[in-house]
Protein backbone atom coordinates (compact mmCIF):
# COMPACT_ATOMS: atom_id res chain seq x y z
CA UNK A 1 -42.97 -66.55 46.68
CA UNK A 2 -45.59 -68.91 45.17
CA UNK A 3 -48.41 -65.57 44.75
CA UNK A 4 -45.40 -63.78 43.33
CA UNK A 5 -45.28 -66.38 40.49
CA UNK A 6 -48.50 -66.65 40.05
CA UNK A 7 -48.88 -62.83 39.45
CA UNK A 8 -46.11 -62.56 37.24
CA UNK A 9 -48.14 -65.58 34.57
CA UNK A 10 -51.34 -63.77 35.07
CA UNK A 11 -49.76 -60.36 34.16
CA UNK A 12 -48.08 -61.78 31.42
CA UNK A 13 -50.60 -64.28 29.89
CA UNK A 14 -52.81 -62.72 26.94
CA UNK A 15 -56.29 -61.63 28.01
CA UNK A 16 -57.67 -60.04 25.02
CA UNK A 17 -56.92 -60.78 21.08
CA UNK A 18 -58.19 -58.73 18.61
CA UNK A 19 -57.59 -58.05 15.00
CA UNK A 20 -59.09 -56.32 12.41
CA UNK A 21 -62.87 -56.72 11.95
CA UNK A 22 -64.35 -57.92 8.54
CA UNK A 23 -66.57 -55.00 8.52
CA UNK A 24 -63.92 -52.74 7.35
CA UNK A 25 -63.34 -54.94 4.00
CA UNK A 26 -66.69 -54.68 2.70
CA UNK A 27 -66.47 -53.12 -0.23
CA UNK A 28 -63.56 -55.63 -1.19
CA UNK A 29 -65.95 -58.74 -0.81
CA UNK A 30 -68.63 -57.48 -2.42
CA UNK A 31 -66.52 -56.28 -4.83
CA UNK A 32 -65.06 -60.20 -5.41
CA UNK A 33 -68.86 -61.71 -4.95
CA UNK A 34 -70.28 -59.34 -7.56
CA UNK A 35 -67.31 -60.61 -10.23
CA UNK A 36 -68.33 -64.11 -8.97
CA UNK A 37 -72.11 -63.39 -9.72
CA UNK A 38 -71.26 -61.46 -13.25
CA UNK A 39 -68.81 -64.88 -14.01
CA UNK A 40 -72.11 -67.11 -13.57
CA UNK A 41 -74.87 -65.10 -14.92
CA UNK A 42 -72.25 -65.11 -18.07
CA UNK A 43 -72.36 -68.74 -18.01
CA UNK A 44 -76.11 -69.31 -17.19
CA UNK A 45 -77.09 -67.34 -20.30
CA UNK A 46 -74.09 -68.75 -22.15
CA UNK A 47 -72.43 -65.59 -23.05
CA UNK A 48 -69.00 -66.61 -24.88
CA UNK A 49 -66.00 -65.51 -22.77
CA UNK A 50 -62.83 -66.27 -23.87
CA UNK A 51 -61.24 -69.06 -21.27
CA UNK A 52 -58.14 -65.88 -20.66
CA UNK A 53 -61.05 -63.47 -19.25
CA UNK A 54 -62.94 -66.03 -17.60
CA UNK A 55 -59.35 -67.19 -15.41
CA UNK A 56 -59.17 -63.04 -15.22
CA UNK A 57 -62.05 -62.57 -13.83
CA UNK A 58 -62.50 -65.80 -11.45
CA UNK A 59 -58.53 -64.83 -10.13
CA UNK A 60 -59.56 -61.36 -9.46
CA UNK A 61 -62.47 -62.30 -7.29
CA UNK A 62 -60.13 -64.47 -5.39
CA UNK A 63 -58.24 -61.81 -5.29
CA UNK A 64 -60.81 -59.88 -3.65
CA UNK A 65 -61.87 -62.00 -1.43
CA UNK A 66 -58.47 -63.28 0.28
CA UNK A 67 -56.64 -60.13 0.25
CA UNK A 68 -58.49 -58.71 3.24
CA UNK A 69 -58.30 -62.03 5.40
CA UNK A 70 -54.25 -61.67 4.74
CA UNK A 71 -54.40 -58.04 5.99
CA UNK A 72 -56.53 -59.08 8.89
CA UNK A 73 -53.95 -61.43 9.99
CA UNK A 74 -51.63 -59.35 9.05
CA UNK A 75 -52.51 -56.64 12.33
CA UNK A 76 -53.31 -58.27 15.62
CA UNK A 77 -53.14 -56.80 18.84
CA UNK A 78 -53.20 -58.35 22.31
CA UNK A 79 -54.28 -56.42 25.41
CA UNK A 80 -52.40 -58.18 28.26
CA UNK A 81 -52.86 -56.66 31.89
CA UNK A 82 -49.53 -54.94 31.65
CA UNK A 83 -49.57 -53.74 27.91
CA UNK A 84 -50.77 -53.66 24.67
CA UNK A 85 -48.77 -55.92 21.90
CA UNK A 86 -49.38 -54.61 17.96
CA UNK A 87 -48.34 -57.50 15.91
CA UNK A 88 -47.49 -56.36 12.09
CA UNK A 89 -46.47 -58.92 9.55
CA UNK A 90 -46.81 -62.92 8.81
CA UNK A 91 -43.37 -63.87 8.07
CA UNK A 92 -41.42 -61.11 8.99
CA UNK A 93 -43.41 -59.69 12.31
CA UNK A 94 -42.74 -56.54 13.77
CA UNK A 95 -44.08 -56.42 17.60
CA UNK A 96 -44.25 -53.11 19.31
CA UNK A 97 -45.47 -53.16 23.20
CA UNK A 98 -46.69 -50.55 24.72
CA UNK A 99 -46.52 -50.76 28.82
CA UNK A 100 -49.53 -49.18 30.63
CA UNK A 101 -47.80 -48.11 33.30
CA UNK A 102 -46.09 -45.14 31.49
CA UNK A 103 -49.10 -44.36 30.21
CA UNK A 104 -50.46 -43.50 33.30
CA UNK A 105 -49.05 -39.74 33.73
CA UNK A 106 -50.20 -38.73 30.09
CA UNK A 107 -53.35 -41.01 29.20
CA UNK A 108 -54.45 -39.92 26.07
CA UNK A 109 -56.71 -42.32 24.32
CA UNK A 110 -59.14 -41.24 21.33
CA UNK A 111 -61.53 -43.49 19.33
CA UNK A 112 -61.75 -42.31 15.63
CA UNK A 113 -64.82 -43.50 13.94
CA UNK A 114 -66.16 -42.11 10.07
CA UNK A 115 -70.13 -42.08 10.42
CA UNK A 116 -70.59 -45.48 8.58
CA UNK A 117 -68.09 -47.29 10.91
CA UNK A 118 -70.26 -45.36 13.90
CA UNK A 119 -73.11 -47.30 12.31
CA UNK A 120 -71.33 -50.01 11.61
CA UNK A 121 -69.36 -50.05 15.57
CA UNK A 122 -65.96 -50.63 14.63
CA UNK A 123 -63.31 -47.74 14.41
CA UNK A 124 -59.53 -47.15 15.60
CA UNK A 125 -58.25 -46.50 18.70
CA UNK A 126 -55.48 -44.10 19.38
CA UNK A 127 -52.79 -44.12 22.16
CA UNK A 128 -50.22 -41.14 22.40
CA UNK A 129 -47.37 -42.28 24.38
CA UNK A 130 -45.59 -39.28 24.15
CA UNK A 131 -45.80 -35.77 21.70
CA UNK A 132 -44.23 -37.55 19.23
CA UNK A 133 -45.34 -41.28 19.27
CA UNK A 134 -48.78 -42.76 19.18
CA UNK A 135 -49.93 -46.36 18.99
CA UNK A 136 -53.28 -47.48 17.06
CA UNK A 137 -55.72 -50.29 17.57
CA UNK A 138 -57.06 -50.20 13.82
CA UNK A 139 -60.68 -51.02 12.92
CA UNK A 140 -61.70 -53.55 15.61
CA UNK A 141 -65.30 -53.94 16.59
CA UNK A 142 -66.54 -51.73 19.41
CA UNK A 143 -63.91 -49.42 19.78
CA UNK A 144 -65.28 -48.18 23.04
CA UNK A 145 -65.48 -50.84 24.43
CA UNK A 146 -61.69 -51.37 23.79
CA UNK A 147 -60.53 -47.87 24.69
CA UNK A 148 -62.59 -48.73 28.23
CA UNK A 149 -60.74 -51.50 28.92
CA UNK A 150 -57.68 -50.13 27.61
CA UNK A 151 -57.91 -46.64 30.23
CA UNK A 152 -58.65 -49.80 33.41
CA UNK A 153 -55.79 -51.15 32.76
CA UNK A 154 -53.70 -47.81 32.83
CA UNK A 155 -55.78 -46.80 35.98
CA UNK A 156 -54.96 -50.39 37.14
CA UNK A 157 -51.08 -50.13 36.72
CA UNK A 158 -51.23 -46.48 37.88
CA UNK A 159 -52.21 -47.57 41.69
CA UNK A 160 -50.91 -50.95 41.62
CA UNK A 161 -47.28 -50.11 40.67
């Protein structure tokens, strides 16, 4: 009764948390450090802003740079050792699990990776859970690495079920 219990925590505690990597949002910090750079080369040589565009200009950078950690925390996704939790939202979450064992009779897991996140190694995942539904682990770091652990832990629930 007591390895029962046991089990039952171990299969339910959280083994893997992921979210999106900051190596997707590039282009959106250096988009809010080269505003912050163009802001103080403007003051160094004392080129006369008006104070409007300079608050413009500093809150768009801001912009830049916090928007992507909100979307990061925005997606999560745990990898348990009986399913796969996507966690959507901050204040209003939406949770969608996705139990391996099903999974087992049609495994279909793809890794989809443009040739600068190949260089890069992070990409998205992709689980079809039936014709019509599919499941993504979006931009995380080593997406092989995910999709192996991911296709163990079908194979796992598959002969332990």
């Amino acid at each position: 009764m007591k390895k029962e219990n046991e089990k039952e925590t171990i299969s339910k505690t959280v083994s893997l948390k992921l979210m999106k990597t900051r190596k997707a949002f590039i282009p959106e910090y250096l988009a809010g450090l080269f505003l912050i750079v163009l802001l103080l080369i403007f003051q160094y040589k004392e080129i006369a802003l008006s104070v409007n565009v300079k608050y413009f200009v500093g809150g768009l950078a801001l912009f830049s740079l916090v928007s992507p950690e909100i979307t990061r925390w925005m997606h999560r996704y745990h990898i348990t050792d009986s399913k796969l939790i996507i966690i959507s939202g901050l204040i209003k979450q939406h949770k969608k699990h996705v139990y391996f064992y099903p999974l087992s009779f049609v495994p279909d897991l793809n890794v989809r990776q443009s040739r600068l996140q190949r260089i890069m190694n992070y990409g998205t995942v992709s689980i079809r859970m039936s014709v019509a539904e599919w499941a993504e682990v979006k931009d995380v770091n080593s997406p092989h690495k995910i999709m192996k652990i991911l296709e163990d832990r079908v194979e796992y629930n598959k002969r332990h079920r």
